[in-house]
PDB file of N, CA and C in Angstrom:
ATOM      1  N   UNK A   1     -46.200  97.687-174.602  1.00  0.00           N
ATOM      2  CA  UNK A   1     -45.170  97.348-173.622  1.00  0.00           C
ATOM      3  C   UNK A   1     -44.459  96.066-174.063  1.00  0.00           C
ATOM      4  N   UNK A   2     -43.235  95.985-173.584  1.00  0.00           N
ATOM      5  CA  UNK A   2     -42.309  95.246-174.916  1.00  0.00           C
ATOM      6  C   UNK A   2     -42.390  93.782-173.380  1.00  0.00           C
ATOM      7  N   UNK A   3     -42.462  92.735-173.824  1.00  0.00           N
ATOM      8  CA  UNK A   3     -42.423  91.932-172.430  1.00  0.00           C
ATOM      9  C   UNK A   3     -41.500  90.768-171.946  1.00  0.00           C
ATOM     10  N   UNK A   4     -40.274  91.023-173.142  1.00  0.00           N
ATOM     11  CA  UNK A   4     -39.123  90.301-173.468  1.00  0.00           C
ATOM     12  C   UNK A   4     -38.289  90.760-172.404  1.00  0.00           C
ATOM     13  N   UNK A   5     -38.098  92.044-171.311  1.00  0.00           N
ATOM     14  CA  UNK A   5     -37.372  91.968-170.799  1.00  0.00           C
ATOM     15  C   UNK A   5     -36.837  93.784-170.483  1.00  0.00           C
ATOM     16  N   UNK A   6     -35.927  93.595-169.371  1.00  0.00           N
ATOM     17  CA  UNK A   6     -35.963  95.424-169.447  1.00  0.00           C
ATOM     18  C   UNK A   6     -36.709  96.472-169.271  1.00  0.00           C
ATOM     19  N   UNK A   7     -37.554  97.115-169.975  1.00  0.00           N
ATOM     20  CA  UNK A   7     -37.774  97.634-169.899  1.00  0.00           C
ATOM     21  C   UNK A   7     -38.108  98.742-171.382  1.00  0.00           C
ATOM     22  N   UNK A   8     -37.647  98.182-172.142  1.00  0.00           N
ATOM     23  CA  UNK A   8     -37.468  99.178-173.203  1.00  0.00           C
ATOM     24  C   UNK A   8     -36.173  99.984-173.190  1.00  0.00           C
ATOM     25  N   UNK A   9     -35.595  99.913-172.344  1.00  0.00           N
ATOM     26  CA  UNK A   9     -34.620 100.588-172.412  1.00  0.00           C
ATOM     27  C   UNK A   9     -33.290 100.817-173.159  1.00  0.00           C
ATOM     28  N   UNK A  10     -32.246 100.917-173.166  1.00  0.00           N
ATOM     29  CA  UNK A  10     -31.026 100.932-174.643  1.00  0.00           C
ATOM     30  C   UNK A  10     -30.111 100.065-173.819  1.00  0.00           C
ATOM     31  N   UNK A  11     -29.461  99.304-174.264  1.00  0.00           N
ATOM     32  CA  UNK A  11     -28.347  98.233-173.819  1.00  0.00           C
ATOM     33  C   UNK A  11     -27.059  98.612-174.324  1.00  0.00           C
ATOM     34  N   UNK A  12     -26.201  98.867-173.447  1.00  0.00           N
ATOM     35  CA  UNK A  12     -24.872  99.313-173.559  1.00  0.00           C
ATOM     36  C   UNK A  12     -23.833  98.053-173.307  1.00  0.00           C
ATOM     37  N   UNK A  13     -22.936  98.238-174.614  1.00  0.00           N
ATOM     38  CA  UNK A  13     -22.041  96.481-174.184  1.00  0.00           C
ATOM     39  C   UNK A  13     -20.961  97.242-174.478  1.00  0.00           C
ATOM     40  N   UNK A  14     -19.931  96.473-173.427  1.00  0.00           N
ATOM     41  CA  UNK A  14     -18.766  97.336-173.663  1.00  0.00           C
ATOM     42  C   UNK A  14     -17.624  96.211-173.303  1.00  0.00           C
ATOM     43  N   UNK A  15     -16.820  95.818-174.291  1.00  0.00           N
ATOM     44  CA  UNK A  15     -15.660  94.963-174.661  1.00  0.00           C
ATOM     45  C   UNK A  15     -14.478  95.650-173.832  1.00  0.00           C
ATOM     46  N   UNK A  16     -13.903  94.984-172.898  1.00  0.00           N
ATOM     47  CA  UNK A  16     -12.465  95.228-172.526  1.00  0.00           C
ATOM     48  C   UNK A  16     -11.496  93.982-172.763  1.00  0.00           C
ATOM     49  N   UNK A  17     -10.583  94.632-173.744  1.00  0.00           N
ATOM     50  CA  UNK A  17      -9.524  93.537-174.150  1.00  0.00           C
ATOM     51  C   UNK A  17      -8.186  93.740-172.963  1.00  0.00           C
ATOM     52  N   UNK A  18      -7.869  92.285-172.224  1.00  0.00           N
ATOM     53  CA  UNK A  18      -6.246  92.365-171.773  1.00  0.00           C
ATOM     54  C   UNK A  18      -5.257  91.401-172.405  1.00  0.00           C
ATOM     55  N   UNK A  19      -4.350  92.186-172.450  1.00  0.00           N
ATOM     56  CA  UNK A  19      -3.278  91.523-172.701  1.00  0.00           C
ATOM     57  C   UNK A  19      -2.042  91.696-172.177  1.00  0.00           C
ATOM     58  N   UNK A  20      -1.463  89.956-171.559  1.00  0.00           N
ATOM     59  CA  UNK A  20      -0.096  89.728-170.844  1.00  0.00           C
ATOM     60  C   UNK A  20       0.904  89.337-171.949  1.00  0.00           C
ATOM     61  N   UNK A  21       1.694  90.466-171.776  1.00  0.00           N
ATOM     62  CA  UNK A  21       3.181  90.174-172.929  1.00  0.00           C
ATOM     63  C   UNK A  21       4.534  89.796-171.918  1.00  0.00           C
ATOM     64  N   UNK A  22       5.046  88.587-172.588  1.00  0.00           N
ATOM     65  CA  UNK A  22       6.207  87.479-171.554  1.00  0.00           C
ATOM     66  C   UNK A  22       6.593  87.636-172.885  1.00  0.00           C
ATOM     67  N   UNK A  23       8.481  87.834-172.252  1.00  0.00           N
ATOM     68  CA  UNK A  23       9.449  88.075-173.043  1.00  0.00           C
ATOM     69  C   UNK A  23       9.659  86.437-173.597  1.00  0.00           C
ATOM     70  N   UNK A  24       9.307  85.894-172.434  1.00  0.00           N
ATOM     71  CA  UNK A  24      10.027  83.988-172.908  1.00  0.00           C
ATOM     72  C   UNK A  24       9.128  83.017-172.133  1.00  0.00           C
ATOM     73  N   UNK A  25       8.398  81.690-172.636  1.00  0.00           N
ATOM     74  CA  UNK A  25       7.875  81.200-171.789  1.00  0.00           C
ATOM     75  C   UNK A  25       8.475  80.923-170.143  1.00  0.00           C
ATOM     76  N   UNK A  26      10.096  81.159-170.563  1.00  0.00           N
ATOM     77  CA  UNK A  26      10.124  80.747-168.625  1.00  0.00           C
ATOM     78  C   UNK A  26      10.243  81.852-167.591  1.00  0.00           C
ATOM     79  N   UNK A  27       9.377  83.071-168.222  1.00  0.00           N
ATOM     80  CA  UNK A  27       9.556  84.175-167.215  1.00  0.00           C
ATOM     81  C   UNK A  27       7.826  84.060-166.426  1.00  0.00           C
ATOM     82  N   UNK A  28       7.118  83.078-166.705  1.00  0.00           N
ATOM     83  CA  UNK A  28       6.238  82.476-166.274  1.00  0.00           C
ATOM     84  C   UNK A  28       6.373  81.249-165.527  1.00  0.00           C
ATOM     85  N   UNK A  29       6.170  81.210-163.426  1.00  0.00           N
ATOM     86  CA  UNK A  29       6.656  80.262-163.371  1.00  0.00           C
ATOM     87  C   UNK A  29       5.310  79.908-162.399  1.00  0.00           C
ATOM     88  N   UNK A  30       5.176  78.728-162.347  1.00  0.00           N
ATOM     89  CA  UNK A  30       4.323  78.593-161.171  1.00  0.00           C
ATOM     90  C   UNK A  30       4.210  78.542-159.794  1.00  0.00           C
ATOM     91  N   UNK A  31       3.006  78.922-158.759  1.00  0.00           N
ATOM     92  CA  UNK A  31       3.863  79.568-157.399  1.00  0.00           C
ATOM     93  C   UNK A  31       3.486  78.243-156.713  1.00  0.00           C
ATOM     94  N   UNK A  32       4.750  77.835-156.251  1.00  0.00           N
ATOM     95  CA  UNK A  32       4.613  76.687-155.209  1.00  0.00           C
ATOM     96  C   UNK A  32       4.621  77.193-153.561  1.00  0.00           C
ATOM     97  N   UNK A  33       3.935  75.683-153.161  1.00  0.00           N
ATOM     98  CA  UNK A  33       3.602  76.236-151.805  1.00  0.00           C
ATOM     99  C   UNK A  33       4.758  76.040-150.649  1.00  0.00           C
ATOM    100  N   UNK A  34       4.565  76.780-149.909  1.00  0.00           N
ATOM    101  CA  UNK A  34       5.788  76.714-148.711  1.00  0.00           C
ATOM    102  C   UNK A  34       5.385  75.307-148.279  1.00  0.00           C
ATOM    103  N   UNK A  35       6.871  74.660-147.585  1.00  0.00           N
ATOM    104  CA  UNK A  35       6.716  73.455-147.483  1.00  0.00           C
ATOM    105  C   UNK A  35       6.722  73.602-145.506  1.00  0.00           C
ATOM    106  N   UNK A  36       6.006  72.839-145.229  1.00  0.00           N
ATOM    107  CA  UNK A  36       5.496  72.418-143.460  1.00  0.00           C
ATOM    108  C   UNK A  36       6.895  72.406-143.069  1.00  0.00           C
ATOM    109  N   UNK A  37       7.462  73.244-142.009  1.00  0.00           N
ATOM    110  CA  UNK A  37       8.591  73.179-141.089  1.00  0.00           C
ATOM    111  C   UNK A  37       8.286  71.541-140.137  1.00  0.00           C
ATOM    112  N   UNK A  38       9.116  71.547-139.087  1.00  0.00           N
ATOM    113  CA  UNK A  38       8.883  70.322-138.173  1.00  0.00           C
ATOM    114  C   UNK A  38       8.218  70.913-137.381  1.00  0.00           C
ATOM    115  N   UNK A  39       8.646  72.516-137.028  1.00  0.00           N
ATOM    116  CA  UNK A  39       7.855  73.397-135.379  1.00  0.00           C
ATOM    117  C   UNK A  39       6.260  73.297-136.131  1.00  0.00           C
ATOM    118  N   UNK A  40       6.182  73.490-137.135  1.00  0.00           N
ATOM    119  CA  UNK A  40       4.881  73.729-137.665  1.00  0.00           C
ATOM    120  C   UNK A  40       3.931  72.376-137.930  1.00  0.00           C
ATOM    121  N   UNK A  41       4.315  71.086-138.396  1.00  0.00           N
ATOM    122  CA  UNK A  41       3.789  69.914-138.145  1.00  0.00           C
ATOM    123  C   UNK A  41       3.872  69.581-136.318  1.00  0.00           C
ATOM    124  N   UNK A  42       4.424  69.760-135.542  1.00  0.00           N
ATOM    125  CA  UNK A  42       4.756  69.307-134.365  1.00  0.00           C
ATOM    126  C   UNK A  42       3.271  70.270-134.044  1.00  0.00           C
ATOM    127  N   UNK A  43       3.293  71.521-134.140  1.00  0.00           N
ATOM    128  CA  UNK A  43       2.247  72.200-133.740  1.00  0.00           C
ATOM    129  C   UNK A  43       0.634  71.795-134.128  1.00  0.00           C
ATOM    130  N   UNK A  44       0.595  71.691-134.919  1.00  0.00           N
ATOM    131  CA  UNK A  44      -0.663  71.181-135.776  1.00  0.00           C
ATOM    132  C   UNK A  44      -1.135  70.003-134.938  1.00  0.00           C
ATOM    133  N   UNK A  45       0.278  69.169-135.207  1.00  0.00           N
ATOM    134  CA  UNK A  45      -0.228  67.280-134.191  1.00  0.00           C
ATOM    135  C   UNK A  45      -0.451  68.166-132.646  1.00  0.00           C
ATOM    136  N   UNK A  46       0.104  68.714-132.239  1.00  0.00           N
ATOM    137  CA  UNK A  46      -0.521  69.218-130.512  1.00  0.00           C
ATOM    138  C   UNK A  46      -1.207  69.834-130.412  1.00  0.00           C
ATOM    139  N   UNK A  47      -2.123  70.622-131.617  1.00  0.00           N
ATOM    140  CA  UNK A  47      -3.401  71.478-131.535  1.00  0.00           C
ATOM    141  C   UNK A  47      -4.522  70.761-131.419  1.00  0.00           C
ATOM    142  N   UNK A  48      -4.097  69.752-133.175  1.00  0.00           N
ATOM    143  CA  UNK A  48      -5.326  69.200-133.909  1.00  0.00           C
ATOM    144  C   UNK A  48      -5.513  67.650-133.050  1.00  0.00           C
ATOM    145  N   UNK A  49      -4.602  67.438-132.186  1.00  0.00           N
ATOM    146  CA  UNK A  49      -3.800  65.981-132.012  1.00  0.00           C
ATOM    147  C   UNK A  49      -5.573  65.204-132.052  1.00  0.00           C
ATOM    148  N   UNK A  50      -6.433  65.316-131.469  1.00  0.00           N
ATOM    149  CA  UNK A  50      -7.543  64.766-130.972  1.00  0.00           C
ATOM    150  C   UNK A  50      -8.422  64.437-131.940  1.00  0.00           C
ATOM    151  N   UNK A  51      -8.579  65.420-132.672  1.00  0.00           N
ATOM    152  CA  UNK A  51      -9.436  65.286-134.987  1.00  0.00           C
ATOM    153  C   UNK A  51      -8.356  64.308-135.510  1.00  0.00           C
ATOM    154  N   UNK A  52      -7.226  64.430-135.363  1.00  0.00           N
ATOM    155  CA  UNK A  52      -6.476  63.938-136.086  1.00  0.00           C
ATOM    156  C   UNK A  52      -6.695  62.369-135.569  1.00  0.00           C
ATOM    157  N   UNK A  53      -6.317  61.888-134.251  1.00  0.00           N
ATOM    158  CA  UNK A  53      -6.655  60.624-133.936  1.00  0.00           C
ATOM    159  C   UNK A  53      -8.126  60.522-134.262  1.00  0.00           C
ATOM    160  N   UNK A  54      -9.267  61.169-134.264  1.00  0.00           N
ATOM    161  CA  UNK A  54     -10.720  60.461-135.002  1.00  0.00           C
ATOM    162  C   UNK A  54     -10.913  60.536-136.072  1.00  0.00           C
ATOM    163  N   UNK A  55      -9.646  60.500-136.499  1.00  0.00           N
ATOM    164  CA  UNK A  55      -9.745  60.553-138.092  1.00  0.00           C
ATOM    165  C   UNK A  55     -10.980  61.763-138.496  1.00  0.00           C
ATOM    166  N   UNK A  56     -11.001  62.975-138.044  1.00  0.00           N
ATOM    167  CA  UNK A  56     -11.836  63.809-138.247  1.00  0.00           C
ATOM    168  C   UNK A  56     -11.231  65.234-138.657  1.00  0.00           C
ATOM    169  N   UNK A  57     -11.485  66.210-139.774  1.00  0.00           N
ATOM    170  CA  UNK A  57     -11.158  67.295-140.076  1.00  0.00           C
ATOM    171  C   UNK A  57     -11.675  68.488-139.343  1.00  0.00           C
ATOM    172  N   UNK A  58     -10.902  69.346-138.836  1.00  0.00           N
ATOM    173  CA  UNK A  58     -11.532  70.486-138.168  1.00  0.00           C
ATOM    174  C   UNK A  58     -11.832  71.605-138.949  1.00  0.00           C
ATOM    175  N   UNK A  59     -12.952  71.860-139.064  1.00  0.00           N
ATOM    176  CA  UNK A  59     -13.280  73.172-139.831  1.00  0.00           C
ATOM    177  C   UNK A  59     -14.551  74.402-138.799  1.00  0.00           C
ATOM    178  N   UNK A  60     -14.304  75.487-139.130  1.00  0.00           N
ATOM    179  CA  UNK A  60     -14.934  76.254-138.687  1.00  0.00           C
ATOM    180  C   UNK A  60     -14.403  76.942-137.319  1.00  0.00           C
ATOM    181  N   UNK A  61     -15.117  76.850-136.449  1.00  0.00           N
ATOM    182  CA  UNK A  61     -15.061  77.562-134.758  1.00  0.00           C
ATOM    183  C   UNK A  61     -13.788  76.753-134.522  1.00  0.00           C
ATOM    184  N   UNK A  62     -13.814  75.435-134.755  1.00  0.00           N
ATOM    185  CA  UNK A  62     -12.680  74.752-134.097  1.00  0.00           C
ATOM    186  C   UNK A  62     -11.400  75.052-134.478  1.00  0.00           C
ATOM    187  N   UNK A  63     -11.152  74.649-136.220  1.00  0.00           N
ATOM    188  CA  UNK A  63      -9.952  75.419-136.946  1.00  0.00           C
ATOM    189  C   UNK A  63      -9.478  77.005-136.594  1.00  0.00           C
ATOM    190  N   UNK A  64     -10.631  77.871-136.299  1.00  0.00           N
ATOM    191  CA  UNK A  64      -9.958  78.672-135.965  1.00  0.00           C
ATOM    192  C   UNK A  64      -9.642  79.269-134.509  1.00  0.00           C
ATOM    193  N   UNK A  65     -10.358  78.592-133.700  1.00  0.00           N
ATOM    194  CA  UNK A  65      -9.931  78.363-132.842  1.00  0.00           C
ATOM    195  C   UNK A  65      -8.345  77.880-132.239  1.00  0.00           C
ATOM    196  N   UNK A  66      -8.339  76.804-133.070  1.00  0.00           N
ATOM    197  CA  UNK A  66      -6.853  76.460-132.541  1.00  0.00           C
ATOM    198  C   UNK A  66      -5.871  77.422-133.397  1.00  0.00           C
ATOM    199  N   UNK A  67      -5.939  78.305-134.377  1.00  0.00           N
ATOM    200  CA  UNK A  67      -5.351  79.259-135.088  1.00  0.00           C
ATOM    201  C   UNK A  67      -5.591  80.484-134.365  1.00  0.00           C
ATOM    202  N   UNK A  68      -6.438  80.496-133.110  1.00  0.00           N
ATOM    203  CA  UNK A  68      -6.260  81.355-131.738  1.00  0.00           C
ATOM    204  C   UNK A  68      -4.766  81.001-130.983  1.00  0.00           C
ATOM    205  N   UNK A  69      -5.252  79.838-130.521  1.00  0.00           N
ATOM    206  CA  UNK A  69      -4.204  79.577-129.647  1.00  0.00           C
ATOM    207  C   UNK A  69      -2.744  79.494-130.457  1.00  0.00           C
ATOM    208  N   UNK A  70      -2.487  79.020-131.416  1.00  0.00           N
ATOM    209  CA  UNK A  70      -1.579  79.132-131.776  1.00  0.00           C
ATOM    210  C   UNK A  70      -0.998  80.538-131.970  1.00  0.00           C
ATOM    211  N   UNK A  71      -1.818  81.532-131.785  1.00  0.00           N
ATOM    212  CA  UNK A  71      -1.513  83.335-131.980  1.00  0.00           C
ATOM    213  C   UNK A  71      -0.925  83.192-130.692  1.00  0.00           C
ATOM    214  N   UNK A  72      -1.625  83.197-129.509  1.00  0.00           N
ATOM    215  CA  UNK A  72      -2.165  83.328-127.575  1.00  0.00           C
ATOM    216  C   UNK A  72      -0.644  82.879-127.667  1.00  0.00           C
ATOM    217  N   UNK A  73      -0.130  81.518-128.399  1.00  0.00           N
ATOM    218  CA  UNK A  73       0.791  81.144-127.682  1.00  0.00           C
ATOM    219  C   UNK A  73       2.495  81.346-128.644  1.00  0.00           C
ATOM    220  N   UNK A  74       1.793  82.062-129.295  1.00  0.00           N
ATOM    221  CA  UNK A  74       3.245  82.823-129.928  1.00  0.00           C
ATOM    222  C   UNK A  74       3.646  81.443-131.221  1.00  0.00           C
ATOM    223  N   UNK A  75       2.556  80.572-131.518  1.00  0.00           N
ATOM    224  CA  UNK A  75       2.982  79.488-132.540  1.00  0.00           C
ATOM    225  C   UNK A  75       3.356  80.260-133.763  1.00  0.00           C
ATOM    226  N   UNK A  76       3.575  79.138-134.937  1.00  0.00           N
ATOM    227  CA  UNK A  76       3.564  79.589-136.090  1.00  0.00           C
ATOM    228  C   UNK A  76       2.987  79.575-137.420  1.00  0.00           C
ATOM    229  N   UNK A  77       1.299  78.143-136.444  1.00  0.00           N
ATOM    230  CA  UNK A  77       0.533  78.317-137.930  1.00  0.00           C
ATOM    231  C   UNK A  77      -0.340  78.988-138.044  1.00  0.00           C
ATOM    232  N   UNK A  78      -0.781  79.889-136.926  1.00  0.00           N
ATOM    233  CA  UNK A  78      -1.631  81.167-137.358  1.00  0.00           C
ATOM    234  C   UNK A  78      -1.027  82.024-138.630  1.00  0.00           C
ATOM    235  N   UNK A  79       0.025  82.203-138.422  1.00  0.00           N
ATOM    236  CA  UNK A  79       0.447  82.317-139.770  1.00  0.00           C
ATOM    237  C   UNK A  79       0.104  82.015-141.312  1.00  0.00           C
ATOM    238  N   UNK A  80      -0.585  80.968-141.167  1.00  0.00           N
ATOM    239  CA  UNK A  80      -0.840  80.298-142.518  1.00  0.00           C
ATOM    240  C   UNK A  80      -2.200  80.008-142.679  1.00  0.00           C
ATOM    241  N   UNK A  81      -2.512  80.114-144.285  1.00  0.00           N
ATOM    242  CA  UNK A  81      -4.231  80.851-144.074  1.00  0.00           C
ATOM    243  C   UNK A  81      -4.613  79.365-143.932  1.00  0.00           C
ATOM    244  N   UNK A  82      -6.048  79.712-143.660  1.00  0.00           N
ATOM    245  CA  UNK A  82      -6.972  78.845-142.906  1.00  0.00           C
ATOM    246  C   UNK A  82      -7.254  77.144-144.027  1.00  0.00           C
ATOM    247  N   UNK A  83      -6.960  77.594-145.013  1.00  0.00           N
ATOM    248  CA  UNK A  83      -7.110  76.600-146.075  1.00  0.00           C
ATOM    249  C   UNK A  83      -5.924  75.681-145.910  1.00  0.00           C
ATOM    250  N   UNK A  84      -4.764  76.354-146.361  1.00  0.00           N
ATOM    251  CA  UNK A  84      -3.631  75.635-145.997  1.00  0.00           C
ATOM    252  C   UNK A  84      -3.564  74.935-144.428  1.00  0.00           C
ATOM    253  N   UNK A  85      -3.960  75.420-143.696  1.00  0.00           N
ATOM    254  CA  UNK A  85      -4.267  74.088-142.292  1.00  0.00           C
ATOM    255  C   UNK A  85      -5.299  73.386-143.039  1.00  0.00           C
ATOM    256  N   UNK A  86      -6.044  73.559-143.020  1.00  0.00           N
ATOM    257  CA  UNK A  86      -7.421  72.718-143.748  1.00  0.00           C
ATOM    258  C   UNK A  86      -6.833  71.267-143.832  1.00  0.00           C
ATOM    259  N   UNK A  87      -6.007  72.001-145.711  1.00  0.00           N
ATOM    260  CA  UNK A  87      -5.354  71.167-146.223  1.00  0.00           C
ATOM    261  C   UNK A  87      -4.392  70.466-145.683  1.00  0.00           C
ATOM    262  N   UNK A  88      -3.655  70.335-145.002  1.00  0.00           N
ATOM    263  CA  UNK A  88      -1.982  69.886-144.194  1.00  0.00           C
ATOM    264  C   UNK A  88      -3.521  68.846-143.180  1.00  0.00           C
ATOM    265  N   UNK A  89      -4.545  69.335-142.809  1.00  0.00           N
ATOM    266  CA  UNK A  89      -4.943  68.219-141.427  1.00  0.00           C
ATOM    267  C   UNK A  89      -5.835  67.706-142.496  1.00  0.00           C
ATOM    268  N   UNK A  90      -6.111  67.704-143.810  1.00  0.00           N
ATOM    269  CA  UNK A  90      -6.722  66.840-144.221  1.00  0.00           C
ATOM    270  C   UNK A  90      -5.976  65.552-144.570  1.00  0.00           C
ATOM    271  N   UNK A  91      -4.370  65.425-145.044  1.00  0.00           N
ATOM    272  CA  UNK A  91      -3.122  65.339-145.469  1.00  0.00           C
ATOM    273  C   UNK A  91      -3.026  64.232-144.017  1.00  0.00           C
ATOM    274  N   UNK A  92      -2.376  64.948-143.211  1.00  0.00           N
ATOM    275  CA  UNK A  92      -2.852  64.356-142.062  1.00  0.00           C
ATOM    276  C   UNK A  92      -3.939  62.573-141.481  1.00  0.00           C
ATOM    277  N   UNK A  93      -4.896  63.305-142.124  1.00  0.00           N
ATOM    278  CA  UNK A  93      -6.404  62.052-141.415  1.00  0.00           C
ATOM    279  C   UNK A  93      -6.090  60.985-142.403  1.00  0.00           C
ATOM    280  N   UNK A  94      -5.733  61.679-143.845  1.00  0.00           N
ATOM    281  CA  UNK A  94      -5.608  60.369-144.599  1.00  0.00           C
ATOM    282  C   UNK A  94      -4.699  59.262-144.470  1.00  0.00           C
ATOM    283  N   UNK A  95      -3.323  60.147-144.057  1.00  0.00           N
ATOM    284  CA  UNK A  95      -2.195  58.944-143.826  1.00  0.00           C
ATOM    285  C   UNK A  95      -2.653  58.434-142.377  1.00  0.00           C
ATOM    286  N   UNK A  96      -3.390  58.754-141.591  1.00  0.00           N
ATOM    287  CA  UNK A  96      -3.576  58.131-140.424  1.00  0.00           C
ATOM    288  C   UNK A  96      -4.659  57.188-140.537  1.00  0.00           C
ATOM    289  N   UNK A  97      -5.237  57.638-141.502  1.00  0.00           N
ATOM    290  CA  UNK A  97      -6.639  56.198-142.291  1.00  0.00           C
ATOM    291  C   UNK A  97      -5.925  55.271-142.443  1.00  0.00           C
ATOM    292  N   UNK A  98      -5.293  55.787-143.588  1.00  0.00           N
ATOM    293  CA  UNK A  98      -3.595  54.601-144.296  1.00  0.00           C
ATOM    294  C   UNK A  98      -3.671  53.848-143.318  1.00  0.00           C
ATOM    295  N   UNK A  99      -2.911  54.117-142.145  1.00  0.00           N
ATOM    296  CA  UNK A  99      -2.029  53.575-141.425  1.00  0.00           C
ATOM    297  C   UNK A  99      -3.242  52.634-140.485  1.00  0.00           C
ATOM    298  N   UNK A 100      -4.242  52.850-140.378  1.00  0.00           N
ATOM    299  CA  UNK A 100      -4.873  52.159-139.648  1.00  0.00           C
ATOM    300  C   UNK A 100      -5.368  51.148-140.385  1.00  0.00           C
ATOM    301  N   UNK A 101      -5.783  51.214-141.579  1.00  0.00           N
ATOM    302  CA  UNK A 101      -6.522  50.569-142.216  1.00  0.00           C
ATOM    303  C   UNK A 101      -5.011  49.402-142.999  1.00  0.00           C
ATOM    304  N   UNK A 102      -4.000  49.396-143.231  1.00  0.00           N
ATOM    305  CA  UNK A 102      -2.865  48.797-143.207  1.00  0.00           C
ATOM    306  C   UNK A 102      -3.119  47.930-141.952  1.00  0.00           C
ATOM    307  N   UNK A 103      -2.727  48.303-140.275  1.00  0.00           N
ATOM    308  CA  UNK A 103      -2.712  48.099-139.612  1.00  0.00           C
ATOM    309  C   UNK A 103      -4.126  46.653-139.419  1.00  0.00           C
ATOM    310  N   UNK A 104      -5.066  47.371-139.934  1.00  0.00           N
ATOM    311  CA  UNK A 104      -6.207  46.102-139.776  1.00  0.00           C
ATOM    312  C   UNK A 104      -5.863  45.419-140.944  1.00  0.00           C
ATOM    313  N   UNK A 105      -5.191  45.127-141.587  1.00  0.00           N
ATOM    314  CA  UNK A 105      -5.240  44.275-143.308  1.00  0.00           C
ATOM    315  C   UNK A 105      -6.408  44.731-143.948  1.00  0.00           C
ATOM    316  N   UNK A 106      -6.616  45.722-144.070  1.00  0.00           N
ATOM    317  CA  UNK A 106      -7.380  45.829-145.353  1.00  0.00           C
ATOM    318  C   UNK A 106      -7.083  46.513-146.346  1.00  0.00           C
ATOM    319  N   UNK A 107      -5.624  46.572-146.610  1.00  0.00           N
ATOM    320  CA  UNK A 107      -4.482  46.882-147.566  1.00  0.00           C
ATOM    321  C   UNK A 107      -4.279  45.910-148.523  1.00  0.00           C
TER     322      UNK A 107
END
């Protein structure tokens, strides 16, 4: 009995080659992200308004939670996946760190 592994059995390897053919490097472009409306920051500050003043990120039950209400109430960042809020209220806590931590001199 062989005790390296397997079984004894036969090992099958099988190579798949791809290849992407671009006529010109600029038919390759990179995808940028939609940029935050005002209805859509205005919304976020009246969802998140409360994380955002404790300088705290909402993730989980809460994030999607308020990506409830924003459905319930006909908003527009349910719309936008859960990362991208993530990101925008992480965006968010920091400039409001900024601003506090400015605010105390320790800038």
């Amino acid at each position: 009995m062989d005790r390296r592994g397997g079984g004894g059995g036969q090992v099958n390897i099988i190579t798949i080659h791809i290849c992407f053919y671009v006529d010109s490097p600029n038919d390759v472009k990179a995808v940028k992200g939609r940029r935050w409306t005002e209805e859509e920051e205005e919304e976020v500050k009246e969802i998140y308004g409360e994380a955002i003043d404790k300088m705290k990120i909402p993730e989980g039950a809460e994030l999607t939670a308020g990506m409830q209400q924003s459905r319930e109430n006909n908003g527009l960042i349910h719309l936008r996946s859960r990362d991208a809020i993530r990101k925008r209220l992480q965006a968010l806590v920091v400039e409001r760190c900024e601003l506090y931590n400015a605010q105390r001199g320790f800038c």
